[in-house]
Protein backbone atom coordinates (compact mmCIF):
# COMPACT_ATOMS: atom_id res chain seq x y z
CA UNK A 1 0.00 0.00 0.00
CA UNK A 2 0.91 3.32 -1.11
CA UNK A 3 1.60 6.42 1.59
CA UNK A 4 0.65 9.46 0.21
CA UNK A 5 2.48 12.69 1.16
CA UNK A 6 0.87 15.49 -0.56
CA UNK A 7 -2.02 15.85 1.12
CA UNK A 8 -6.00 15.75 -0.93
CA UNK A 9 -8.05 18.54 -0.01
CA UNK A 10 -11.45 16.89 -1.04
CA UNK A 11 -10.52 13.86 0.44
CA UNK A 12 -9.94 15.36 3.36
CA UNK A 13 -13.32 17.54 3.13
CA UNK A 14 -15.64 14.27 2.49
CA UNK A 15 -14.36 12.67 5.29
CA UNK A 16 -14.63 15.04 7.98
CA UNK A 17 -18.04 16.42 6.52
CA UNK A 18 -18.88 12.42 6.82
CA UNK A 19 -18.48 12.12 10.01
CA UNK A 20 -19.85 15.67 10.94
CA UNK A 21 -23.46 13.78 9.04
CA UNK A 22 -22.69 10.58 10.97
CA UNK A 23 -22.53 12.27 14.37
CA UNK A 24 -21.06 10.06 17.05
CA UNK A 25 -21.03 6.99 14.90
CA UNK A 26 -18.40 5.65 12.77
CA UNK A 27 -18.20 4.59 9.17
CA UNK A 28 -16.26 2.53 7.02
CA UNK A 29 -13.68 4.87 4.40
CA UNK A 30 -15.13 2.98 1.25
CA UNK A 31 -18.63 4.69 2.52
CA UNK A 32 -16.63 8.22 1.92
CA UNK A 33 -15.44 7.35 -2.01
CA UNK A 34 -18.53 5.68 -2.77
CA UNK A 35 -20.27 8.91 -2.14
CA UNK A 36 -18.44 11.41 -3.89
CA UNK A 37 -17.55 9.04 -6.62
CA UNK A 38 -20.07 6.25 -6.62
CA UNK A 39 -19.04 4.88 -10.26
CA UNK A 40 -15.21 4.43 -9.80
CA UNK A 41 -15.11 3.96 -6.13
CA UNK A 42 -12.58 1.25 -5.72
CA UNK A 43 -9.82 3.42 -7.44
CA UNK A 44 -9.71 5.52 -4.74
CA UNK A 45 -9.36 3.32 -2.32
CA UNK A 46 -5.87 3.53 -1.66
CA UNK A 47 -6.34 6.99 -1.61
CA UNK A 48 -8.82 7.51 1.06
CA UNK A 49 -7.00 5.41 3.06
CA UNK A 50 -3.69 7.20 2.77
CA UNK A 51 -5.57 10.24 3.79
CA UNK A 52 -7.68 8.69 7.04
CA UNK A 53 -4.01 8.02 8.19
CA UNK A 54 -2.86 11.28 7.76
CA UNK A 55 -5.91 12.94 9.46
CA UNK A 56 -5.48 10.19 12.43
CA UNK A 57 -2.04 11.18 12.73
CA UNK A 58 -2.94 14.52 13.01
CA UNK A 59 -5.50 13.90 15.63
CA UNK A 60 -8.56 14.97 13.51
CA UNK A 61 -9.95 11.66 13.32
CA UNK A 62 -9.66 7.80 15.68
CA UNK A 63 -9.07 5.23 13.25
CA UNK A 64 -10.67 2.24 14.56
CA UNK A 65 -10.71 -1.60 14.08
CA UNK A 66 -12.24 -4.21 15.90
CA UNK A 67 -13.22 -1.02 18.16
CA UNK A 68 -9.76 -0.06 19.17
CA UNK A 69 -7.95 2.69 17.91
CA UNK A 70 -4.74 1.65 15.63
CA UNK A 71 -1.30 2.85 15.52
CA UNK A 72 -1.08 5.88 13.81
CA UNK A 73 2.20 5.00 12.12
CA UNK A 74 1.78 1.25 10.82
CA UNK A 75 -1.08 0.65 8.30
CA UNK A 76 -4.07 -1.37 9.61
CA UNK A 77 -4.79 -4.31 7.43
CA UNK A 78 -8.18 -5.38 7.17
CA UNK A 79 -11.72 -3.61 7.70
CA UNK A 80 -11.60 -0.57 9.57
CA UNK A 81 -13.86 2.56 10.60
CA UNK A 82 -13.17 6.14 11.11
CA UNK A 83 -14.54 8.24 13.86
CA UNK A 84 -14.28 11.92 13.82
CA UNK A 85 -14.23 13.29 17.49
């Protein structure tokens, strides 16, 4: 998996306007890229996940899995959910 370092500002915007919709609940990053582009989704995959990192390590949103937050700095492997505080 790819680490992106320049950063995505409508990534970034979709995800934290997400979770402003969602409230206290999380949601699942494919959930962001399948609604701002719901035809080619799974390309950006990689993408959006790149960016949930960079916005957990930044502290502007808990990347979860199995309900526990990850380690910012090594890439969670399998489903996860994002929870903006």
């Amino acid at each position: 998996m790819k680490l992106i370092t320049n950063t995505s500002p409508v990534l970034e915007t979709a995800i934290l306007e997400m979770g402003r919709m969602r409230g206290k609940s999380s949601f699942c990053p494919s959930e962001v890229v399948r609604w701002i582009y719901p035809q080619s989704w799974r390309y950006f995959m990689e993408d959006i996940q790149s960016e949930m990192m960079r916005l957990y390590r930044e502290g502007k949103v808990v990347v979860l899995q199995n309900n526990q937050p990850v380690h910012p700095y090594k890439f969670p492997k399998g489903p996860v959910r994002i929870l903006v505080p």
